[in-house]
C-alpha atoms as a PDB file:
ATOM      1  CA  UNK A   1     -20.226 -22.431  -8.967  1.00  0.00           C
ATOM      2  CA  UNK A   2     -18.850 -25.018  -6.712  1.00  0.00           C
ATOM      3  CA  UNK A   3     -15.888 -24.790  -4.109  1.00  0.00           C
ATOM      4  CA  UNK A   4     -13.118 -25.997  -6.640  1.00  0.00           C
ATOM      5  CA  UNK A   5     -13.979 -23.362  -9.152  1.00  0.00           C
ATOM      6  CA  UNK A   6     -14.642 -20.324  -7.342  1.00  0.00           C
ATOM      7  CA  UNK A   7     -11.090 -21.750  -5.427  1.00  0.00           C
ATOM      8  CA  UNK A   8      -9.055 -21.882  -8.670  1.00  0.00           C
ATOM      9  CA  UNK A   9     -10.291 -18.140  -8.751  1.00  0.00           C
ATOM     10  CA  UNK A  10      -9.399 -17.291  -5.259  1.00  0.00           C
ATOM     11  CA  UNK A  11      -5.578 -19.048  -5.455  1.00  0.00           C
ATOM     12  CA  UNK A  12      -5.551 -17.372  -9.063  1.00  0.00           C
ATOM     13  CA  UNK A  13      -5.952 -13.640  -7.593  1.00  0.00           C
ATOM     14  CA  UNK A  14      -4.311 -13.849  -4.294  1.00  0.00           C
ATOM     15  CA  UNK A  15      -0.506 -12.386  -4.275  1.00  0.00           C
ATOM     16  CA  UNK A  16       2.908 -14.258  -2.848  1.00  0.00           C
ATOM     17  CA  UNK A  17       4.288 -11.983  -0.038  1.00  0.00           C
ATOM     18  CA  UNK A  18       7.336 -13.173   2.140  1.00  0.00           C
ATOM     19  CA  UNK A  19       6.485 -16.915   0.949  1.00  0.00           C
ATOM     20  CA  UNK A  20       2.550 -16.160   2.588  1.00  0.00           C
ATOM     21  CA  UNK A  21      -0.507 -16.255   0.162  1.00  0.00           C
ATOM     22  CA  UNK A  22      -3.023 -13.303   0.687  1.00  0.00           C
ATOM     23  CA  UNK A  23      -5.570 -11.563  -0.526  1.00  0.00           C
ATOM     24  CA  UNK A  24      -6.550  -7.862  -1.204  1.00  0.00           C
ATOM     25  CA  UNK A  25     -10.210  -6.862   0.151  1.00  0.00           C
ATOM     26  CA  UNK A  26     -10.525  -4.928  -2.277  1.00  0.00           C
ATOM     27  CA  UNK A  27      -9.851  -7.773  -4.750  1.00  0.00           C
ATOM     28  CA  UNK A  28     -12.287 -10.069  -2.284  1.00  0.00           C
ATOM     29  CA  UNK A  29     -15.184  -7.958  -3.111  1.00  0.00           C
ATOM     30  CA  UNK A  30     -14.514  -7.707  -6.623  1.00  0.00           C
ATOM     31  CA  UNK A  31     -14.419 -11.410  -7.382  1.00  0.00           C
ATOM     32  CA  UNK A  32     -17.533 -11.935  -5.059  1.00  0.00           C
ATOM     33  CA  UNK A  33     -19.203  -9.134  -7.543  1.00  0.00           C
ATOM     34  CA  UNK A  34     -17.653 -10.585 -10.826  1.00  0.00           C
ATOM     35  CA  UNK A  35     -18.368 -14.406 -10.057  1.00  0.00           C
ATOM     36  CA  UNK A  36     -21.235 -13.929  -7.632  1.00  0.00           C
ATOM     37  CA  UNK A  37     -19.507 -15.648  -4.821  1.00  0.00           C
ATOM     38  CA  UNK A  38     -20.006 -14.881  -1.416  1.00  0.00           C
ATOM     39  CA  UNK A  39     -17.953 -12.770   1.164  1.00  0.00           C
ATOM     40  CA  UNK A  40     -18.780 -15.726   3.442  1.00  0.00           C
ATOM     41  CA  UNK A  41     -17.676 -18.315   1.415  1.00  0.00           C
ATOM     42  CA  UNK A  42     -14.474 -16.202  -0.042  1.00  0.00           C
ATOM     43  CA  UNK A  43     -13.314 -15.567   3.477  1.00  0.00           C
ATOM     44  CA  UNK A  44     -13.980 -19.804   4.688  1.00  0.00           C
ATOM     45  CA  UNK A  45     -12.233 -20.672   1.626  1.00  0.00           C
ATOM     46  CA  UNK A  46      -9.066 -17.839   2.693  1.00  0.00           C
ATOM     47  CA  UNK A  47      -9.371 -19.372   6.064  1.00  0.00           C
ATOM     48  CA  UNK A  48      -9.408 -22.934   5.372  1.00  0.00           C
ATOM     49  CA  UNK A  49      -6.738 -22.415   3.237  1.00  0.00           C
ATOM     50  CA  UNK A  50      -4.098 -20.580   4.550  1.00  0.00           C
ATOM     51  CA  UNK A  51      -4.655 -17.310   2.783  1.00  0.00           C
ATOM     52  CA  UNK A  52      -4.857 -13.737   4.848  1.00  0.00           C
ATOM     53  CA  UNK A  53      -7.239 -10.998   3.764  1.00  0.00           C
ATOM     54  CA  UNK A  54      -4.920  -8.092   3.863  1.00  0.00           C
ATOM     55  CA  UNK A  55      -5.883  -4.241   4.022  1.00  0.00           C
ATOM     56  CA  UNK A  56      -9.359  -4.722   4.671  1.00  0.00           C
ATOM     57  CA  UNK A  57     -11.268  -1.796   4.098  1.00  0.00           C
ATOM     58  CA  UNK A  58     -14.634  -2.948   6.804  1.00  0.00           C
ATOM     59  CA  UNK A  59     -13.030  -4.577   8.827  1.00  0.00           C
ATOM     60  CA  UNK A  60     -15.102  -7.970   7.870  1.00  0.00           C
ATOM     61  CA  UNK A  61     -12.290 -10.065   7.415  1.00  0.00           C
ATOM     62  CA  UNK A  62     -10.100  -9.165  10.586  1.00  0.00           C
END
């Protein structure tokens, strides 16, 4: 799965809050499960593109 795929993915799951795009851990994990992406490249592709890992359960994404 390339970068514009598993990104379609990411943009597709994250929420709208207060006009910011972000992202449940919880749902971070489960796509990285689902689609076999990795945390790694889930939380480059959040931080590259604007989108905040919210209520992050290990702390990875703080």
């Amino acid at each position: 799965m390339n970068v514009d795929e598993y990104g379609k993915i990411i943009e597709e799951s994250s929420i709208d809050k207060d006009g910011r795009k972000m992202l449940l851990c919880a749902k971070a994990f489960e796509l990285s499960e689902k689609f076999g992406i990795s945390l790694k490249d889930i939380g480059q592709y959040c931080s590259d593109n604007g989108i905040r890992i919210s209520m992050c359960q290990l702390g990875c994404f703080e």
